[in-house]
N, C-alpha and C. Protein backbone atom coordinates (compact mmCIF):
# COMPACT_ATOMS: atom_id res chain seq x y z
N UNK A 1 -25.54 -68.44 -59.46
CA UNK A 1 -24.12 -68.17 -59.45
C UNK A 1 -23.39 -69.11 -60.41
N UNK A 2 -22.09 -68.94 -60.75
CA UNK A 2 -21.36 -69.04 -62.23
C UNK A 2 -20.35 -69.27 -61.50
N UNK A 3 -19.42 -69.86 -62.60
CA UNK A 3 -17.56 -70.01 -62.02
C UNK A 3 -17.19 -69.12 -62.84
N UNK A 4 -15.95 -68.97 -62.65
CA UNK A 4 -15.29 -67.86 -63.08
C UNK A 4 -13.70 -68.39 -63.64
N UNK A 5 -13.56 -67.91 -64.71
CA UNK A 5 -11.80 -67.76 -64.74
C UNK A 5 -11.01 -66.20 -64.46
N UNK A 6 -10.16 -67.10 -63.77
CA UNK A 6 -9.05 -65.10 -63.94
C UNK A 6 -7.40 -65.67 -64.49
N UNK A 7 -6.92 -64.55 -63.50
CA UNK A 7 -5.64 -63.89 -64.52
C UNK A 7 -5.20 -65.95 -64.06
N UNK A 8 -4.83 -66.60 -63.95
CA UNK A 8 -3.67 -67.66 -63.60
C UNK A 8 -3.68 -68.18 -64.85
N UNK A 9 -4.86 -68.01 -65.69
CA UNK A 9 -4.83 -68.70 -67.13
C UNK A 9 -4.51 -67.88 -68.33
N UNK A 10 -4.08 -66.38 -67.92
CA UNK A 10 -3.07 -66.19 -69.01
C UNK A 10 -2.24 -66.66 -69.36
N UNK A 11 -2.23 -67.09 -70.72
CA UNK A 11 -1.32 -67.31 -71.69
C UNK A 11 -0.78 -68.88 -70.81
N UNK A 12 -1.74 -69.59 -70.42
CA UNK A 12 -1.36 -70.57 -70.25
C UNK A 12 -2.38 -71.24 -71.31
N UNK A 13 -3.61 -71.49 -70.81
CA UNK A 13 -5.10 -71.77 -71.50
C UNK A 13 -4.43 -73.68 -71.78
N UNK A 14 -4.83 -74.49 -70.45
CA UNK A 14 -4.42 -75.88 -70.78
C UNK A 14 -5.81 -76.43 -71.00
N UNK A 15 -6.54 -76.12 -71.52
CA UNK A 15 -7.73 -76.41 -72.34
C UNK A 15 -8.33 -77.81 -71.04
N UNK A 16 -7.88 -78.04 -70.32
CA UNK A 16 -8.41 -79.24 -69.25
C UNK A 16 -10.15 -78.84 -69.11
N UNK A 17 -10.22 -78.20 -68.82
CA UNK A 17 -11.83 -77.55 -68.21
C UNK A 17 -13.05 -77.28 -69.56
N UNK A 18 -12.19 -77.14 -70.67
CA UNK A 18 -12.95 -77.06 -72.20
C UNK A 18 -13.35 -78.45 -71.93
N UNK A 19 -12.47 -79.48 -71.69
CA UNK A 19 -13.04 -81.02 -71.92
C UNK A 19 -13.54 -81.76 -70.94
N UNK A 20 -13.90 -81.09 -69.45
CA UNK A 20 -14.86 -81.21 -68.37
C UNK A 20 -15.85 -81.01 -68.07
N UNK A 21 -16.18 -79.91 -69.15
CA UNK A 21 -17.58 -79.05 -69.12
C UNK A 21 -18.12 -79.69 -70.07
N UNK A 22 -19.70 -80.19 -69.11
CA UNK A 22 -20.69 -80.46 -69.76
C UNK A 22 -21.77 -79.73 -71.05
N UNK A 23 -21.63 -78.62 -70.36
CA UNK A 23 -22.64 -78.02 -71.50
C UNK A 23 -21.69 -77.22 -71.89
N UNK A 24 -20.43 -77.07 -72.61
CA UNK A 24 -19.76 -76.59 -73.71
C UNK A 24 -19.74 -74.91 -73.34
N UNK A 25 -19.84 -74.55 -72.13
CA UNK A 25 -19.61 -72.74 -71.87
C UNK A 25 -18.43 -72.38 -71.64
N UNK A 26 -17.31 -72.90 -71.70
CA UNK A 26 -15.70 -72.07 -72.00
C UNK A 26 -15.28 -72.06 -73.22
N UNK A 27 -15.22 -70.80 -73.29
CA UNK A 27 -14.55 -70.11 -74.51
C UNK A 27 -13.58 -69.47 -74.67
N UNK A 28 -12.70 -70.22 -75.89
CA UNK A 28 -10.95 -70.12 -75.46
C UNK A 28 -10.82 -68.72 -76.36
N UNK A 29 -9.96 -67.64 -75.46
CA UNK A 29 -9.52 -66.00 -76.11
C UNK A 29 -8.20 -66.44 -76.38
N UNK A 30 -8.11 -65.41 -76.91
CA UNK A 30 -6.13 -65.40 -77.68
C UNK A 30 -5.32 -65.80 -76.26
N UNK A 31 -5.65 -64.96 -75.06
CA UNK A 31 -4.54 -64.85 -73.90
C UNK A 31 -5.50 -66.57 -72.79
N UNK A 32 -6.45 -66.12 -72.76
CA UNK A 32 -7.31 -67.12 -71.78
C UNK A 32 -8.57 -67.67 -71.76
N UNK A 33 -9.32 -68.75 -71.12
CA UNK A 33 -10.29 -68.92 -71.22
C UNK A 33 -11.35 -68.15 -70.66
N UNK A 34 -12.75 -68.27 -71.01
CA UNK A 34 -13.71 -67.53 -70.55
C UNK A 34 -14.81 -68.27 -70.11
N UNK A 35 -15.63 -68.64 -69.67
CA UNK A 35 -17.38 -68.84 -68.71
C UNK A 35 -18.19 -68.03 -69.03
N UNK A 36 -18.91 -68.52 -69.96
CA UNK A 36 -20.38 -67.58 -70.19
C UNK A 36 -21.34 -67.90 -68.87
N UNK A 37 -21.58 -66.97 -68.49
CA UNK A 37 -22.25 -67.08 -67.37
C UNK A 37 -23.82 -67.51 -67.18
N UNK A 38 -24.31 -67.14 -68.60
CA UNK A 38 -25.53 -67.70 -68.87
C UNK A 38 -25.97 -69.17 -69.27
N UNK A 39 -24.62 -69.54 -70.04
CA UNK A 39 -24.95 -71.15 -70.16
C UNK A 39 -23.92 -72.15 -69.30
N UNK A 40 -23.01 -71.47 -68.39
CA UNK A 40 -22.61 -72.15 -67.09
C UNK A 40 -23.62 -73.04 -66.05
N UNK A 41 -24.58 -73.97 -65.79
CA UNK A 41 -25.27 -75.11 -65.12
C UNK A 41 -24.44 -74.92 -63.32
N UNK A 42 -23.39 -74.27 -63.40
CA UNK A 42 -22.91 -74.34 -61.82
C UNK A 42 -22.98 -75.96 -61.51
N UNK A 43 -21.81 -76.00 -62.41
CA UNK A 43 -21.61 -78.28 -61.91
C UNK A 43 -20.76 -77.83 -61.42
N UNK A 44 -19.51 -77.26 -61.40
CA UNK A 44 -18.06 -77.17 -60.49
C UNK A 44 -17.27 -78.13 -61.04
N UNK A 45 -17.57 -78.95 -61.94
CA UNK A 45 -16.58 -79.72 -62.95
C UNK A 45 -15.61 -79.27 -63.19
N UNK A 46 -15.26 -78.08 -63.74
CA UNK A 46 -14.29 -77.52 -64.24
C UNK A 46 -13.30 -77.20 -62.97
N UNK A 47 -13.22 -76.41 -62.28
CA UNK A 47 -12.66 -76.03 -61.20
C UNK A 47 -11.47 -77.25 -60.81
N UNK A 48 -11.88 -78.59 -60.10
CA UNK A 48 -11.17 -79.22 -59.75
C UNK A 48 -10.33 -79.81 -61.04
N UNK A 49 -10.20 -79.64 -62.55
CA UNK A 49 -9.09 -79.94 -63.12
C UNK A 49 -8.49 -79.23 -64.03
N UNK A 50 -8.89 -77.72 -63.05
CA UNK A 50 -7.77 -76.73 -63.99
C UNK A 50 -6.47 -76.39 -63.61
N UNK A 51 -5.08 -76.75 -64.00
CA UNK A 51 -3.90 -77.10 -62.88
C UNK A 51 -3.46 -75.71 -62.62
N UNK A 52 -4.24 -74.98 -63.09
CA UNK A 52 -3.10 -73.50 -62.66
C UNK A 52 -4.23 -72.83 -61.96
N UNK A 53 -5.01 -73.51 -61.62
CA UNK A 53 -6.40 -72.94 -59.87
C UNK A 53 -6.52 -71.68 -60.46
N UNK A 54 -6.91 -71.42 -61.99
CA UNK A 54 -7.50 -69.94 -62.29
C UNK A 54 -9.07 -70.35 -62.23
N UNK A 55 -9.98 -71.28 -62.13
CA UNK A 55 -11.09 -71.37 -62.19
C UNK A 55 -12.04 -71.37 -60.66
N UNK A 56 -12.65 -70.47 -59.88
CA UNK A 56 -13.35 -70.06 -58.81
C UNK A 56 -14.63 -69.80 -59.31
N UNK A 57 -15.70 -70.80 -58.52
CA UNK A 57 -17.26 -70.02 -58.07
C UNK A 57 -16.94 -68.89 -57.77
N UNK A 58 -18.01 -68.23 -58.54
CA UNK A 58 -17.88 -66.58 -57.90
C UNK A 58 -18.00 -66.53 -56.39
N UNK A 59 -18.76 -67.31 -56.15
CA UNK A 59 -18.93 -67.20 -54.45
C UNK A 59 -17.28 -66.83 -53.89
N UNK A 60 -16.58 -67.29 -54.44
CA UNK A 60 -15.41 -67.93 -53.90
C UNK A 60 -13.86 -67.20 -54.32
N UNK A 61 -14.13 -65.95 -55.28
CA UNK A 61 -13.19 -65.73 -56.16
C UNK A 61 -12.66 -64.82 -54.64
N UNK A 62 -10.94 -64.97 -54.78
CA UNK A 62 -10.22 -64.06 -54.02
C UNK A 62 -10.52 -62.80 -54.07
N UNK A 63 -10.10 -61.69 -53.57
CA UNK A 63 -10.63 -60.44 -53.69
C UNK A 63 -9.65 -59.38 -54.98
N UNK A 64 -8.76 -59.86 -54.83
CA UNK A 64 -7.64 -59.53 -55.86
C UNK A 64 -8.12 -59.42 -57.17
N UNK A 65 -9.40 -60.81 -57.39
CA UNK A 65 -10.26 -61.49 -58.93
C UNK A 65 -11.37 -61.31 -59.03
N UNK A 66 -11.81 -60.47 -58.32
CA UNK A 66 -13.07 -59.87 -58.46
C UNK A 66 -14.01 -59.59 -59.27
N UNK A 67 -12.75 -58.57 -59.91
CA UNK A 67 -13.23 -58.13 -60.92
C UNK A 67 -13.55 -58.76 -62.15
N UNK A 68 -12.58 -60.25 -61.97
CA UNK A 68 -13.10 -62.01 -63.35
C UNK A 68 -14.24 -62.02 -63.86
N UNK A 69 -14.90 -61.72 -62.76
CA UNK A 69 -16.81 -62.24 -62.84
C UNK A 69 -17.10 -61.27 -63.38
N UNK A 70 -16.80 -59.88 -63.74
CA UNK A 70 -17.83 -58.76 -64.74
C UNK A 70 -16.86 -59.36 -65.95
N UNK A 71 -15.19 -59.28 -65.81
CA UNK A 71 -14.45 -59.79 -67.20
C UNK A 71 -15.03 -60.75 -67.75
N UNK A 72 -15.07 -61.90 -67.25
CA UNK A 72 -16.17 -63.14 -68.11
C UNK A 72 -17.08 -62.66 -68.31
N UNK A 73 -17.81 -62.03 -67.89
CA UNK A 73 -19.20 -61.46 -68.89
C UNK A 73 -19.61 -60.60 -69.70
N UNK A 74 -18.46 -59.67 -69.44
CA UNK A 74 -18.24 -58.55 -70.67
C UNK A 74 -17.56 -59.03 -71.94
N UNK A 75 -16.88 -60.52 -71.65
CA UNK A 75 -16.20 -60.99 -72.65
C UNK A 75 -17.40 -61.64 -73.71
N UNK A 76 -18.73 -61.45 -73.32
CA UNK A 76 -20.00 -62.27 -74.41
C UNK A 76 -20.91 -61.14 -75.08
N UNK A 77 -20.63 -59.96 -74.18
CA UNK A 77 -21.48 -59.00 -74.68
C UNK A 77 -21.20 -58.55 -76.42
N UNK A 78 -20.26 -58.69 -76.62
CA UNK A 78 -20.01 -58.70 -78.88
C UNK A 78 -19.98 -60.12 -79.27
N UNK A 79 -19.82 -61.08 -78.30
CA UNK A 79 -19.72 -62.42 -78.75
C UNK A 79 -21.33 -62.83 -78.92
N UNK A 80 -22.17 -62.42 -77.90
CA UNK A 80 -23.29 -62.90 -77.50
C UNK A 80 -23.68 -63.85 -76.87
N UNK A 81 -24.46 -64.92 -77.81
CA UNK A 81 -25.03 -66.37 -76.79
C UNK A 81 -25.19 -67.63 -77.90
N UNK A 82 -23.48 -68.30 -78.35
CA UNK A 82 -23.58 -68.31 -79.53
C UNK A 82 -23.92 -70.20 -79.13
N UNK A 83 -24.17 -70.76 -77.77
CA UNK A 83 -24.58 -72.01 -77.55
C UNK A 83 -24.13 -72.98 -77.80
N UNK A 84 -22.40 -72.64 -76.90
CA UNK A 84 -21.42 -73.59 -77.54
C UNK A 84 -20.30 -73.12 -77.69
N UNK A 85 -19.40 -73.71 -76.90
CA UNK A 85 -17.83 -72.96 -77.60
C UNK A 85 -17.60 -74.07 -79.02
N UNK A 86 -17.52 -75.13 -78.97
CA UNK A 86 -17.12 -75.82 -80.22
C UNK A 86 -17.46 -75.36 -81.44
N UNK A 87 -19.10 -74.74 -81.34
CA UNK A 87 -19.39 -74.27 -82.64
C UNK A 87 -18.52 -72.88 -82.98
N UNK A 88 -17.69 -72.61 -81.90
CA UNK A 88 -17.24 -70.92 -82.11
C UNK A 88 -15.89 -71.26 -82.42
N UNK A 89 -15.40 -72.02 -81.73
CA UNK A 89 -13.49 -72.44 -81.84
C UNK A 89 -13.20 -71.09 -81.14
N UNK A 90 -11.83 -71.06 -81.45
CA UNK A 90 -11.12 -70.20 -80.89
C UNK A 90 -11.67 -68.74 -81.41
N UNK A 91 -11.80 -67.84 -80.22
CA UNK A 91 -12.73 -66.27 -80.86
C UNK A 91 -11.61 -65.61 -81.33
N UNK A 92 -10.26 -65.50 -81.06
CA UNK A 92 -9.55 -64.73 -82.04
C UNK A 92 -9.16 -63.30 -81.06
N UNK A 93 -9.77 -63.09 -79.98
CA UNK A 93 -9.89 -61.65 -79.45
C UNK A 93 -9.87 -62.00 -77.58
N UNK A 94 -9.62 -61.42 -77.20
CA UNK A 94 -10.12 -61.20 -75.58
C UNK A 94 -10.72 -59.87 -75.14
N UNK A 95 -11.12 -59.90 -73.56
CA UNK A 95 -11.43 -58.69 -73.29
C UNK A 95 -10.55 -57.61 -73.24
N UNK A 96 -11.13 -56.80 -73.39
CA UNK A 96 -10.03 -55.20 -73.48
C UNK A 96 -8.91 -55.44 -71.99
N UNK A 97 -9.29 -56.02 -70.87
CA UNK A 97 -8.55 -55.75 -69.62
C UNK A 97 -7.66 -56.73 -69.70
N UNK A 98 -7.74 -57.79 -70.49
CA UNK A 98 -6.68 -58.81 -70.70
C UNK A 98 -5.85 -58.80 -72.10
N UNK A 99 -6.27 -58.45 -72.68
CA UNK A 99 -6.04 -58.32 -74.43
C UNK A 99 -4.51 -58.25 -74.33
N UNK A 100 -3.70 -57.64 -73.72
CA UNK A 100 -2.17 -57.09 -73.69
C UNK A 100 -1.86 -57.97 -72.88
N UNK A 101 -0.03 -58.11 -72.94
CA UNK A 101 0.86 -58.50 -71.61
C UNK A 101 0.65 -58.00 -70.55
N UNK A 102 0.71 -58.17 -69.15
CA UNK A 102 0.70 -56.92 -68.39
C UNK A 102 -0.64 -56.61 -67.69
N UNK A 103 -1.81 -56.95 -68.88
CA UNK A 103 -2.99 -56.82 -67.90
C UNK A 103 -3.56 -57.56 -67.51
N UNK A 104 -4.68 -57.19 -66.70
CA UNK A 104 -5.56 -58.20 -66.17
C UNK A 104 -5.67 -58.28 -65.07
N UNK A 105 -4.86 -58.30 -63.92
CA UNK A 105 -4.22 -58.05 -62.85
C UNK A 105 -5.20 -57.02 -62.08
């Protein structure tokens, strides 16, 4: 199991959890951050210093955010497994369900 981000970090993205995470798996989108789920280690680092509480273990995500945990992972499927957000910087794009004002929700 993986953490997850959802909607609380639209268009906020306070980068806190980019600089908590050990092995470098959040990756910042135009609207929010993302958790590759494959190179996520499940430390829970991130979680306790993201101030807008968008970051949940999947175990744990409300039911409302459910749907976060396929969004973070559909968000790598054109990105891939590139082993590292630093080497990627900012991707320029988000997922289709967040991409706009309005969605995500």
């Amino acid at each position: 199991m993986v953490y997850v981000v959802t909607d609380a970090c639209l268009d906020i993205q306070d980068r806190s959890c980019i600089e908590e995470c050990p092995v470098d798996c959040i990756y910042e989108g135009d609207r929010m951050m993302y958790i590759n789920p494959e190179e996520c280690v499940d430390c829970g680092r991130c979680e306790p210093v993201c101030p807008t509480v968008s970051i949940f273990h999947q175990d744990d995500l409300p039911a409302p955010a459910k749907h976060f945990a396929q969004i973070n992972a559909e968000f790598f499927t054109d990105l891939g497994m590139p082993g590292g957000a630093r080497k990627v910087g900012r991707v320029g794009h988000d997922h289709p369900a967040v991409a706009t004002p309005g969605a995500g929700s």
